[in-house]
N, C-alpha and C. Protein backbone atom coordinates (compact mmCIF):
# COMPACT_ATOMS: atom_id res chain seq x y z
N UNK A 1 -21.79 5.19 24.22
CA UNK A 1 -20.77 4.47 23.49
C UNK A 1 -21.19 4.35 22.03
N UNK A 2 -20.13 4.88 21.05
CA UNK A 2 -20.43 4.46 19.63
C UNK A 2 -19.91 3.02 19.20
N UNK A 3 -20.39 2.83 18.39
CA UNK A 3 -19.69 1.50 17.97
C UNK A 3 -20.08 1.56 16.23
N UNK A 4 -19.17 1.22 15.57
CA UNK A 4 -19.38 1.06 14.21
C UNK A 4 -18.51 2.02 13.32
N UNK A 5 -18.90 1.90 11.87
CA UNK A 5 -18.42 3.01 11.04
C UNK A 5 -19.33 3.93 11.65
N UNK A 6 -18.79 4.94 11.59
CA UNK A 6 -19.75 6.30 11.51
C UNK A 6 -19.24 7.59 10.93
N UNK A 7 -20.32 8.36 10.13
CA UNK A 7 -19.88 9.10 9.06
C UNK A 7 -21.17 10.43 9.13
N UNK A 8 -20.51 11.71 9.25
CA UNK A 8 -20.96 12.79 9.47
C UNK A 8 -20.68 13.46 8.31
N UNK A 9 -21.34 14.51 7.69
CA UNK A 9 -21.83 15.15 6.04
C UNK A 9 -22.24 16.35 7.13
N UNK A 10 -20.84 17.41 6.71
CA UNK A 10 -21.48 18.84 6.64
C UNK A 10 -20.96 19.65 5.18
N UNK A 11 -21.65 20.92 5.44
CA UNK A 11 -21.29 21.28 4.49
C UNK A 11 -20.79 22.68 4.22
N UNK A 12 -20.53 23.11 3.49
CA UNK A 12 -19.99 24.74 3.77
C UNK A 12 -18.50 24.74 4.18
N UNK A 13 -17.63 25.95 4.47
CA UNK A 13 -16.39 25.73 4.64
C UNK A 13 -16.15 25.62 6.24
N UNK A 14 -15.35 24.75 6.32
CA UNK A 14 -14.64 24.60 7.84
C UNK A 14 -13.51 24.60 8.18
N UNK A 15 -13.09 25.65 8.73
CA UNK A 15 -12.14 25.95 9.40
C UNK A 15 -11.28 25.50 10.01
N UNK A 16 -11.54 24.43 11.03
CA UNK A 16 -11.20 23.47 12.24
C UNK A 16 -12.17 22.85 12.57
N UNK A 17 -11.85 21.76 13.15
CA UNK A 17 -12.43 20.79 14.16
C UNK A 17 -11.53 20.23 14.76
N UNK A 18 -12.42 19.12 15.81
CA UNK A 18 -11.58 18.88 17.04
C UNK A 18 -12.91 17.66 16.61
N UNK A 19 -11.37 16.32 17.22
CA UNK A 19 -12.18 15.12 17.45
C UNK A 19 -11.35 14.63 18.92
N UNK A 20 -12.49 13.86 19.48
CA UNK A 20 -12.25 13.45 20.81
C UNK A 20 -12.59 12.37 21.01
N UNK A 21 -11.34 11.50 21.67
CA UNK A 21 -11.61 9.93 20.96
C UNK A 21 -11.20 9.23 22.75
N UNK A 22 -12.72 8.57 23.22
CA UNK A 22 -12.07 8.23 24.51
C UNK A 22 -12.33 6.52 24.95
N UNK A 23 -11.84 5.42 25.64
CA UNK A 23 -12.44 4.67 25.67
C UNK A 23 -11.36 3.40 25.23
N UNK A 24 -11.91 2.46 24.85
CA UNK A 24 -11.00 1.43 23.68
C UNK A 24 -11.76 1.00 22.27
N UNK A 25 -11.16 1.24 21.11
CA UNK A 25 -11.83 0.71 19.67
C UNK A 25 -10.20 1.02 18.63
N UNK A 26 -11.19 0.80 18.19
CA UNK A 26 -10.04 0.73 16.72
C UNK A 26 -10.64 2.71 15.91
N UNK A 27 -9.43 3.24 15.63
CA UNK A 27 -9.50 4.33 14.86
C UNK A 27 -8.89 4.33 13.48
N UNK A 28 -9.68 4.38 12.55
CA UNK A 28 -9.05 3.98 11.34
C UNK A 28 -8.81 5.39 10.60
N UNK A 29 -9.57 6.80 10.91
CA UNK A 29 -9.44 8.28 10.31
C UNK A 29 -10.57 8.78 10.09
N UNK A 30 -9.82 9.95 9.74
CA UNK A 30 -11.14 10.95 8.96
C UNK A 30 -10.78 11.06 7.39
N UNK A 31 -12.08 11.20 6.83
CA UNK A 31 -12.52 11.46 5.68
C UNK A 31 -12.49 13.17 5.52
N UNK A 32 -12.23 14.06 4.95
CA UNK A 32 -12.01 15.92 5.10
C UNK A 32 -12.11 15.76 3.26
N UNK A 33 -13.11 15.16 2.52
CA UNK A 33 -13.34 15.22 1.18
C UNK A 33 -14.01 16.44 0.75
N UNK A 34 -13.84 17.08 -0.57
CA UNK A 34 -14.50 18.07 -1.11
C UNK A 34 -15.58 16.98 -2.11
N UNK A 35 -16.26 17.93 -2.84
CA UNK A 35 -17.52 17.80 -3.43
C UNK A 35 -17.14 17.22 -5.09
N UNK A 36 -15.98 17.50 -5.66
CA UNK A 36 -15.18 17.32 -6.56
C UNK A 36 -13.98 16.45 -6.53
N UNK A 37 -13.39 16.17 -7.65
CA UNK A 37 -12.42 15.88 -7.90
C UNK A 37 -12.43 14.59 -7.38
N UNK A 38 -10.91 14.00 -6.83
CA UNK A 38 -10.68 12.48 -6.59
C UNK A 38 -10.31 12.50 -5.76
N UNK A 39 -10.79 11.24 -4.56
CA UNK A 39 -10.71 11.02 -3.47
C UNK A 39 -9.73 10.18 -2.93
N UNK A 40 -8.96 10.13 -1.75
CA UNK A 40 -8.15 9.09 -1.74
C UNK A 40 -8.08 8.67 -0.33
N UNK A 41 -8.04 7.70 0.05
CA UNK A 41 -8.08 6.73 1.55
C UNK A 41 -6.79 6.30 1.64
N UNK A 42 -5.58 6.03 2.65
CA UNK A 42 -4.65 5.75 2.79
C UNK A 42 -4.87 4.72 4.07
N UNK A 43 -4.81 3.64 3.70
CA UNK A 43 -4.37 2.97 4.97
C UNK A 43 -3.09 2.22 5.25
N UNK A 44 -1.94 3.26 5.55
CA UNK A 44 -0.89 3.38 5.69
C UNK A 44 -0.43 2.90 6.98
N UNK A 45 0.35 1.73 7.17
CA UNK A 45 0.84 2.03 8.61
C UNK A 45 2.87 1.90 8.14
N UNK A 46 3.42 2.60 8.72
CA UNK A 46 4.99 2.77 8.34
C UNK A 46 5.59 1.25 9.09
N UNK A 47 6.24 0.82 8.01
CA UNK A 47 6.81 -0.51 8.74
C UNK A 47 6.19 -1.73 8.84
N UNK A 48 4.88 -1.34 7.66
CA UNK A 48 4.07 -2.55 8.11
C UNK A 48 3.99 -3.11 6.57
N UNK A 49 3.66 -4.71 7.11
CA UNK A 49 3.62 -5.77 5.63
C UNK A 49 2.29 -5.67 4.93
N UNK A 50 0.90 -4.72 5.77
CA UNK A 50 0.27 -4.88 5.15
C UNK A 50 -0.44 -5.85 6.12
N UNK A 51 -0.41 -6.44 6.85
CA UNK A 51 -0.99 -7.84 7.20
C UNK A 51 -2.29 -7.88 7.98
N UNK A 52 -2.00 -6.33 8.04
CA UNK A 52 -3.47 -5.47 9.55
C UNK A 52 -4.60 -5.71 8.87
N UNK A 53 -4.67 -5.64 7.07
CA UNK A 53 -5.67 -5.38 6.10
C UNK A 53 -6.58 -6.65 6.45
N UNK A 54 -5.54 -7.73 6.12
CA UNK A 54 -6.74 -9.28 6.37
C UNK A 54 -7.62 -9.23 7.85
N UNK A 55 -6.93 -8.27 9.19
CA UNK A 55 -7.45 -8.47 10.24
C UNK A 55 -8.40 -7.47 10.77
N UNK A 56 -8.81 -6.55 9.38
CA UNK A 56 -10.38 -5.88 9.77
C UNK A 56 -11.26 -6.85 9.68
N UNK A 57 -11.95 -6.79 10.78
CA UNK A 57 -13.31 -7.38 10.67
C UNK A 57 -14.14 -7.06 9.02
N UNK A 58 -14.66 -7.84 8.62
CA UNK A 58 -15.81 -7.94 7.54
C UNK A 58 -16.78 -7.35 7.23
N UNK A 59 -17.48 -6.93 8.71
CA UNK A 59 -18.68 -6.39 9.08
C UNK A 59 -17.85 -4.52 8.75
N UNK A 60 -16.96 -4.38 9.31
CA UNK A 60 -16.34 -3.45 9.53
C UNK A 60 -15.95 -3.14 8.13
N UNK A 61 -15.75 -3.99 7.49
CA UNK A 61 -15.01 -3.57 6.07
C UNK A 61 -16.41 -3.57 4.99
N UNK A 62 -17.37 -3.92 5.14
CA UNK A 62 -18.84 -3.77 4.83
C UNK A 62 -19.23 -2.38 4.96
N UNK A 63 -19.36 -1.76 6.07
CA UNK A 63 -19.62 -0.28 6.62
C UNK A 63 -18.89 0.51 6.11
N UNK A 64 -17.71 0.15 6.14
CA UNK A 64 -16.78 0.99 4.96
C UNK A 64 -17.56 1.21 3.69
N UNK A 65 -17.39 0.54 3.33
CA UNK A 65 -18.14 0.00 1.94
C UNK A 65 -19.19 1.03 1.59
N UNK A 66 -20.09 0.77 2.95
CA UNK A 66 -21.34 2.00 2.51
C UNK A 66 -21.03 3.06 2.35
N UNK A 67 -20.16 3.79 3.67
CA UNK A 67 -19.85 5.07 3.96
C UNK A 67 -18.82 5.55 2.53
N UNK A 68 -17.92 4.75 2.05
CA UNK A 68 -16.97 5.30 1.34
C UNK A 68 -16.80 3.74 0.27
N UNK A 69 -17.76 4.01 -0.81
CA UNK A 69 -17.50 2.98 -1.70
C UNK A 69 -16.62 3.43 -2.63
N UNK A 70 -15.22 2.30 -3.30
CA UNK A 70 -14.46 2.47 -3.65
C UNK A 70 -14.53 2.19 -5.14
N UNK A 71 -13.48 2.77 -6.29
CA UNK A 71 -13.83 2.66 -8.07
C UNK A 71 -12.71 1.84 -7.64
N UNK A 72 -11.56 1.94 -6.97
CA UNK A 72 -10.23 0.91 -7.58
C UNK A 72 -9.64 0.89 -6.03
N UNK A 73 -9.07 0.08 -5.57
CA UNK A 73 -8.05 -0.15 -4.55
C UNK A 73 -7.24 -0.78 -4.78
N UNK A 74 -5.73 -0.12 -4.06
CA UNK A 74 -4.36 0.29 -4.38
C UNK A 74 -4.19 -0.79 -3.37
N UNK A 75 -2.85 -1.61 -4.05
CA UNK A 75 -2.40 -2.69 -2.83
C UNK A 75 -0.96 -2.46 -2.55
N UNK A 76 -0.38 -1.67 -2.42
CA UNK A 76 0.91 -1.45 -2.56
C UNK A 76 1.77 -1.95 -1.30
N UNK A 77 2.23 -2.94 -1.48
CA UNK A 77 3.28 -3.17 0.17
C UNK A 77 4.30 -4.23 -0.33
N UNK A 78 5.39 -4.57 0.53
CA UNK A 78 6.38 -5.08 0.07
C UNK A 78 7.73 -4.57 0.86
N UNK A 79 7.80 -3.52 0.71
CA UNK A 79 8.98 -2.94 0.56
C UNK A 79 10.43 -2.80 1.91
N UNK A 80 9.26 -3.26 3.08
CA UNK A 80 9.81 -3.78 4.53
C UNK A 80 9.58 -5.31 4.60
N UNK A 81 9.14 -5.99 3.78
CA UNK A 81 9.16 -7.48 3.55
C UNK A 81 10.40 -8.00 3.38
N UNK A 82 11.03 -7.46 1.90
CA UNK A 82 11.79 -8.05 1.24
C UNK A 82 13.18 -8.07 2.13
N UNK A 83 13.82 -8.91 1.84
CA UNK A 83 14.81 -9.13 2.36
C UNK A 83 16.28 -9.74 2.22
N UNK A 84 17.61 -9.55 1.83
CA UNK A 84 18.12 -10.40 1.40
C UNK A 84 18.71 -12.13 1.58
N UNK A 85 18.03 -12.57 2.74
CA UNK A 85 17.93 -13.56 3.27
C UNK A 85 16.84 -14.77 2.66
N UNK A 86 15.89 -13.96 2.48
CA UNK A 86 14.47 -14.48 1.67
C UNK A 86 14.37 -14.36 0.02
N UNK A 87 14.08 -15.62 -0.06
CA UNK A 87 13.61 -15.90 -1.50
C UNK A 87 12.11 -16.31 -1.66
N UNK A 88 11.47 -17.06 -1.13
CA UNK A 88 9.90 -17.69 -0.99
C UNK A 88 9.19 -16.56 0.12
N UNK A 89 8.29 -16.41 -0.52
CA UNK A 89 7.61 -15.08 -0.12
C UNK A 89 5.97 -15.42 -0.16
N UNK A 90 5.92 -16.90 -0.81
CA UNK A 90 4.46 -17.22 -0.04
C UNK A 90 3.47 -17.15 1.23
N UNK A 91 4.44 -17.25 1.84
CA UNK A 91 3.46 -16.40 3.46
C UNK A 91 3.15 -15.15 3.15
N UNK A 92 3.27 -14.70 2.60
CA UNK A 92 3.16 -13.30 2.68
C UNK A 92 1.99 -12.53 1.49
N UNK A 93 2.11 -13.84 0.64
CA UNK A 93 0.95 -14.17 -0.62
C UNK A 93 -0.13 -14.44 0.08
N UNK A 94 -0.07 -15.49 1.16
CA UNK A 94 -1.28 -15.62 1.95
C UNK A 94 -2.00 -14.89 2.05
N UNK A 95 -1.12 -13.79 3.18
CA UNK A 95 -1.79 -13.25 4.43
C UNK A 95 -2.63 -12.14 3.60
N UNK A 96 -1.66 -11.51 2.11
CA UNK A 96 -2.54 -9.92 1.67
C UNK A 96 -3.54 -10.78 0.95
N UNK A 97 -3.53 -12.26 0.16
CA UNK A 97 -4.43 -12.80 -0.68
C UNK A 97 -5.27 -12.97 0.56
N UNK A 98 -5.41 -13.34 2.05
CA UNK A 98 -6.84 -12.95 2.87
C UNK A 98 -7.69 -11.41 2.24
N UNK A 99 -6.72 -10.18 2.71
CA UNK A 99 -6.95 -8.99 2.71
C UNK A 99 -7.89 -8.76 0.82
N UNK A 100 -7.45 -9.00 -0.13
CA UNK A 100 -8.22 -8.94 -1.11
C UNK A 100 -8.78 -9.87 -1.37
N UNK A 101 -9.11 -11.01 -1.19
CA UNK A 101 -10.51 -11.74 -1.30
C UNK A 101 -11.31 -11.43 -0.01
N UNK A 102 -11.30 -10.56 0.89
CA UNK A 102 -12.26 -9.87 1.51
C UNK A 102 -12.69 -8.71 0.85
N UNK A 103 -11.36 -8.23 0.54
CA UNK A 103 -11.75 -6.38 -0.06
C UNK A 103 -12.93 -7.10 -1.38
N UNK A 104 -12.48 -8.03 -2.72
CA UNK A 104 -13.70 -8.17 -3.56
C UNK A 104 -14.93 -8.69 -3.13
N UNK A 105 -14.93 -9.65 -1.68
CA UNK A 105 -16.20 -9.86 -1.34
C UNK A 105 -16.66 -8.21 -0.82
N UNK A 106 -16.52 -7.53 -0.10
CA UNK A 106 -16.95 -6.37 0.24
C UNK A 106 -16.98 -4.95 -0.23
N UNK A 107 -16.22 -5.05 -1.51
CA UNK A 107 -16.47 -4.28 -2.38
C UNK A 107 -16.39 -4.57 -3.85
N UNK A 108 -17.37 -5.23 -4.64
CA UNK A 108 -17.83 -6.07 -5.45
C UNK A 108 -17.48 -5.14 -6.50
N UNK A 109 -17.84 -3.78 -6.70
CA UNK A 109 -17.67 -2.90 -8.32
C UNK A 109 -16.57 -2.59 -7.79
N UNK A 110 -15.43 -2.69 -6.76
CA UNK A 110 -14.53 -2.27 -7.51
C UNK A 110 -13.09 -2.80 -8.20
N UNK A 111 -12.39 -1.80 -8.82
CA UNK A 111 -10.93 -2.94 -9.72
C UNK A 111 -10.46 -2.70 -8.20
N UNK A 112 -9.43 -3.23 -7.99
CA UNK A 112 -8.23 -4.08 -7.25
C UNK A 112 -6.77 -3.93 -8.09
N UNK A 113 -5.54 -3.51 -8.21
CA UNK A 113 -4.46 -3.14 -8.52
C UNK A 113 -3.15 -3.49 -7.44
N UNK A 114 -2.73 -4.50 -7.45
CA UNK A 114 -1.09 -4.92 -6.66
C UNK A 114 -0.33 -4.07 -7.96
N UNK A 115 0.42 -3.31 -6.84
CA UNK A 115 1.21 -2.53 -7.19
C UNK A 115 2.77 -2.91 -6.53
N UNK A 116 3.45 -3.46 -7.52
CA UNK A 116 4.94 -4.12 -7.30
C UNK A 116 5.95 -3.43 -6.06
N UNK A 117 6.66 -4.68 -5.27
CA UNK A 117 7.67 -3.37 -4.24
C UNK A 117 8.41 -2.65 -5.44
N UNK A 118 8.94 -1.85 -4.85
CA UNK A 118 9.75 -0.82 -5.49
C UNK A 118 11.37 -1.16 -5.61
N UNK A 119 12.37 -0.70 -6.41
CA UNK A 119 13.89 -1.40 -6.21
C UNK A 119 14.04 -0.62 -4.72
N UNK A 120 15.20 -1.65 -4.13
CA UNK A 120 15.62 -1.17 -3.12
C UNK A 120 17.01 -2.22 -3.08
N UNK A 121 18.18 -0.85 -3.00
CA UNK A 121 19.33 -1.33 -3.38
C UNK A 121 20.19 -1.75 -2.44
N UNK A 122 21.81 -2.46 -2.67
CA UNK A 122 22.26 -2.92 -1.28
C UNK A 122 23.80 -3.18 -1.92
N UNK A 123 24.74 -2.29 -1.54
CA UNK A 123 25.73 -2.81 -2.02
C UNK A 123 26.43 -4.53 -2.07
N UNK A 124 26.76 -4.54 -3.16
CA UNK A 124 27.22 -6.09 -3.73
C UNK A 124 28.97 -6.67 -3.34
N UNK A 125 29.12 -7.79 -3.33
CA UNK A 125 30.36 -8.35 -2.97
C UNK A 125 31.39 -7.52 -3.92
N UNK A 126 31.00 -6.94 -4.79
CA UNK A 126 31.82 -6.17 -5.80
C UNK A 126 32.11 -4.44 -5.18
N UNK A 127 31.35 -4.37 -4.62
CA UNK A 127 31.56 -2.56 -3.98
C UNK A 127 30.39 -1.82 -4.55
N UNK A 128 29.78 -2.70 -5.58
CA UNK A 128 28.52 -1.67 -6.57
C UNK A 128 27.49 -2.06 -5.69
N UNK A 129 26.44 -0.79 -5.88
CA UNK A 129 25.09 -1.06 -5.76
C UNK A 129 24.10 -1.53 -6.57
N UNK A 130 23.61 -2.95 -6.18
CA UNK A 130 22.36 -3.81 -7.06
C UNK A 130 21.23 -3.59 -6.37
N UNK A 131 20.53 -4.10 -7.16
CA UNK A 131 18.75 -4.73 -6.24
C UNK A 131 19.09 -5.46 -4.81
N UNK A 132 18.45 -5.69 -4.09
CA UNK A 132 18.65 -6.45 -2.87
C UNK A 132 18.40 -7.79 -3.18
N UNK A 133 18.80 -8.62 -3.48
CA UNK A 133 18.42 -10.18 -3.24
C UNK A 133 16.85 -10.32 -2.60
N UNK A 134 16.07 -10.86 -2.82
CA UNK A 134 14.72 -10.89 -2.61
C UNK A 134 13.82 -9.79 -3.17
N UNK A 135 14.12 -8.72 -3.66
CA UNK A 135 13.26 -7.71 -4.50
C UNK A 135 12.74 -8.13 -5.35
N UNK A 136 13.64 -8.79 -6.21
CA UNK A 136 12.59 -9.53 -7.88
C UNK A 136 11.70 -10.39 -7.47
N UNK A 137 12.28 -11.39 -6.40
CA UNK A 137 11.77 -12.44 -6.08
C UNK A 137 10.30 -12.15 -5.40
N UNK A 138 10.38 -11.31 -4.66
CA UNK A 138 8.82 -10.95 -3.95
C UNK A 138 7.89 -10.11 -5.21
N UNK A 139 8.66 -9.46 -6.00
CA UNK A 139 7.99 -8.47 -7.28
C UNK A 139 7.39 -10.09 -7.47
N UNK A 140 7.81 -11.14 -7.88
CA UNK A 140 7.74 -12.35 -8.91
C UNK A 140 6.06 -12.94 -8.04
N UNK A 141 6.44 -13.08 -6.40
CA UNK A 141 5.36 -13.47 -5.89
C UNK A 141 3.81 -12.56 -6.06
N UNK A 142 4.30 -10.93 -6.14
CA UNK A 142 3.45 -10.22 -6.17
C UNK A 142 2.53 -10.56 -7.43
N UNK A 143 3.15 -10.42 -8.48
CA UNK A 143 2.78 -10.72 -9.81
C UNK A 143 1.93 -11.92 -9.99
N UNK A 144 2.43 -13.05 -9.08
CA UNK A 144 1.51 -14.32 -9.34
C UNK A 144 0.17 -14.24 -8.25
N UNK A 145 0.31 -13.35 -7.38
CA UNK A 145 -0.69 -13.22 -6.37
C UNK A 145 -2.08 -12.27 -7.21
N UNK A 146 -1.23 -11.13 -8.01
CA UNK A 146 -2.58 -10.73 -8.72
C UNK A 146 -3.06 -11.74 -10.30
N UNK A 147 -2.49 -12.67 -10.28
CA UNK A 147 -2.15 -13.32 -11.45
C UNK A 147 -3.75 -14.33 -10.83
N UNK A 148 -3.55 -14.33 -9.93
CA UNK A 148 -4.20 -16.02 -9.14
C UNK A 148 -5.59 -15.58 -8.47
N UNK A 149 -5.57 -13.99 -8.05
CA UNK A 149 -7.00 -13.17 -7.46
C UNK A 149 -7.58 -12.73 -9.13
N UNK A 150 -7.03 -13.03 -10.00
CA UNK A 150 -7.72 -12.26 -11.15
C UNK A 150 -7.54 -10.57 -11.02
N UNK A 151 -6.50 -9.98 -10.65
CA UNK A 151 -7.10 -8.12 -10.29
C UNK A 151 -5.45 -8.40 -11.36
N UNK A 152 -5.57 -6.36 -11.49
CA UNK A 152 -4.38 -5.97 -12.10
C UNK A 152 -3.45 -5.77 -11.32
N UNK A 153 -2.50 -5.81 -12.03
CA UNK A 153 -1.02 -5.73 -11.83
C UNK A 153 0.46 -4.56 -11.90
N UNK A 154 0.75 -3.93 -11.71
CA UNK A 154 1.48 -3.25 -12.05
C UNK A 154 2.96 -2.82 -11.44
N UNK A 155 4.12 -2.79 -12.28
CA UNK A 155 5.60 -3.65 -11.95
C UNK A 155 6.52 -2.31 -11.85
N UNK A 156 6.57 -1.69 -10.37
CA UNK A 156 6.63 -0.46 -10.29
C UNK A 156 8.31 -0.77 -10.30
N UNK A 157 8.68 -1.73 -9.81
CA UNK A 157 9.95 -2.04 -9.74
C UNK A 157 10.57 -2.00 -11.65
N UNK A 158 10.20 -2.42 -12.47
CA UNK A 158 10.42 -2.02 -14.00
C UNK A 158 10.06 -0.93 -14.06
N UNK A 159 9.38 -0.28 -13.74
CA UNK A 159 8.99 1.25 -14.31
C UNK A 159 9.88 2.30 -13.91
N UNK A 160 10.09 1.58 -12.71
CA UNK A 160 11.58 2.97 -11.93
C UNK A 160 13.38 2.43 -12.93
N UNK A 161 13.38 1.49 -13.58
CA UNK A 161 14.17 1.15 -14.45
C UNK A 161 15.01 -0.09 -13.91
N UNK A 162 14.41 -1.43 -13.05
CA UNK A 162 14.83 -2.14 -12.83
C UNK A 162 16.24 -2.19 -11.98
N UNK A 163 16.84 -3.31 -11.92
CA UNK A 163 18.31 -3.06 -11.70
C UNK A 163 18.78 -1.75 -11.24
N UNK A 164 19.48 -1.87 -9.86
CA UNK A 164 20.25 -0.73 -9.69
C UNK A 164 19.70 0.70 -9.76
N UNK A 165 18.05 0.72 -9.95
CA UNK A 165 17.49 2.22 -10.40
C UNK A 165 17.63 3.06 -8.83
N UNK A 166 17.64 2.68 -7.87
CA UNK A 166 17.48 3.25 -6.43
C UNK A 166 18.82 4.14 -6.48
N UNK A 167 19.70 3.51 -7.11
CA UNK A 167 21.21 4.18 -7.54
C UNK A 167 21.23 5.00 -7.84
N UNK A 168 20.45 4.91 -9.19
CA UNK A 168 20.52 5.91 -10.67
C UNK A 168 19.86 7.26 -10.04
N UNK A 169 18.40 6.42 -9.21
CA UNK A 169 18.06 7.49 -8.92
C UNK A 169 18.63 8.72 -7.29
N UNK A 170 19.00 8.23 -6.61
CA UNK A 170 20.15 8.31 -5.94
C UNK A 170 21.11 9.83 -6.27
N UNK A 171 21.64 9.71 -7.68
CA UNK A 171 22.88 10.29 -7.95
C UNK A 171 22.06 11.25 -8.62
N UNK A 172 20.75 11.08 -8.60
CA UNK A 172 19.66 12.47 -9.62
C UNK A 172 19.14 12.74 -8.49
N UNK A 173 19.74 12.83 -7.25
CA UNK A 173 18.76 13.68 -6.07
C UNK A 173 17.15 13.05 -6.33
N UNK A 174 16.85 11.70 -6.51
CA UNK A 174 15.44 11.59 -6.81
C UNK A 174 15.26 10.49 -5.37
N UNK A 175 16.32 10.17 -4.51
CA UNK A 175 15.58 9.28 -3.57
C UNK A 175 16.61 9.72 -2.30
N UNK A 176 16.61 8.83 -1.47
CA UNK A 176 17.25 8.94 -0.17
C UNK A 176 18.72 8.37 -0.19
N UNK A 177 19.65 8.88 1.03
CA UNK A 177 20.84 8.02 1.20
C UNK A 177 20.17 6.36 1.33
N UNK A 178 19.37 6.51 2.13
CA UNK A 178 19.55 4.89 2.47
C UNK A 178 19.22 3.80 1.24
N UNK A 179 19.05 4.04 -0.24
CA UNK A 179 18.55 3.71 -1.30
C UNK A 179 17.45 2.82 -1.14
N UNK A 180 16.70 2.94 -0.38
CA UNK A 180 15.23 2.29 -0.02
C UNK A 180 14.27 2.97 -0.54
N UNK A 181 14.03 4.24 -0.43
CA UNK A 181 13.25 5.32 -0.40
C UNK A 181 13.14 6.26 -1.51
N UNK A 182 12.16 6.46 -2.29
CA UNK A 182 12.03 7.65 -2.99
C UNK A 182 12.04 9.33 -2.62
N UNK A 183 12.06 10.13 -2.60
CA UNK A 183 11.85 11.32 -1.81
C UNK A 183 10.52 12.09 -2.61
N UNK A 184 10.09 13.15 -2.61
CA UNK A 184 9.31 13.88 -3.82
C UNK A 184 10.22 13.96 -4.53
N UNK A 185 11.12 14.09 -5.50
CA UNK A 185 11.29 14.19 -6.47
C UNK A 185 11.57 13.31 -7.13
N UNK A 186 12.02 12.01 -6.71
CA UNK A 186 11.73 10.96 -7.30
C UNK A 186 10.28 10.62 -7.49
N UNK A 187 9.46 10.54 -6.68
CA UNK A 187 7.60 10.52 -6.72
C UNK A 187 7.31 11.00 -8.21
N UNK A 188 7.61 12.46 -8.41
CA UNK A 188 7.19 13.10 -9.34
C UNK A 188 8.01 12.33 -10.62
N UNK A 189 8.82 12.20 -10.72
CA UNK A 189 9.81 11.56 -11.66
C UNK A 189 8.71 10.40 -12.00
């Protein structure tokens, strides 16, 4: 039985592998890094608030640490939160403010970056498409959450052009029907 991080270094080119995973634990991925360039870790789950982050173990997020120490970590979530029903979005300040005052206890050199939800549009009592009711409002919580951990900030929801941009971008083939979603060519945009 393994137990822990564990981290294997070969070298030369590889072709394939095969991993074989039997038993019960937690699987968090593989690492398939080159020797160069910039590295990137995704801990992605689709549909999720983010909330899994506060519930790695410490010890676990320590070992990380060794195996794969980080220059900056990306906080990006929101975007299945928001809601037009919701305005107070402090629970939710909580649960990721657990997740990064662990990540700076356990990874001390590095920056930290909340990265704003994104617009996500919803047609209005008028027939037009706006922001969703709760988008600014959780952007607003996000903002005070990196405001209050001391880390940076950045207001992806202004940068895609505020208001109605899920639209704009929409009618430029840059996102999805459901105006939630960017596609690649919005990404690149």
């Amino acid at each position: 039985s393994v137990s822990g991080v564990q981290a294997e270094r070969f070298t030369g080119p590889i072709n394939s592998f095969t991993l074989t995973a039997s038993g019960s634990g937690r699987f968090y991925g593989v690492a398939l890094d080159g020797t160069q360039g910039v590295s990137v870790d995704n801990f992605s789950s689709r549909g999720s608030a983010g909330y899994f982050l506060a519930n790695i173990p410490e010890e676990t997020m320590r070992q990380f640490a060794q195996v794969r120490p980080y220059d900056l970590i990306v906080i990006h979530y929101g975007l299945n939160v928001a809601n037009a029903k919701q305005t107070n979005y402090s629970g939710f300040n909580n649960q990721i403010g657990k997740a990064i005052r662990k990540m700076k206890a356990c990874y001390p050199n590095a920056s930290i970056l909340v990265v704003s939800i994104s617009d996500r549009d919803q047609r209005g009592s008028d027939g037009q498409l706006h922001t969703m009711r709760g988008v600014t409002e959780l952007r607003d919580y996000q903002r005070k959450l990196a405001n209050d951990e001391h880390i940076a900030f950045w207001n992806l929801y202004d940068a895609m052009g505020g208001d109605g941009a899920m639209a704009r971008m929409k009618e430029n083939k840059q996102a999805n029907l459901d105006y939630t979603h960017i596609n690649f060519a919005g990404g690149k945009h």
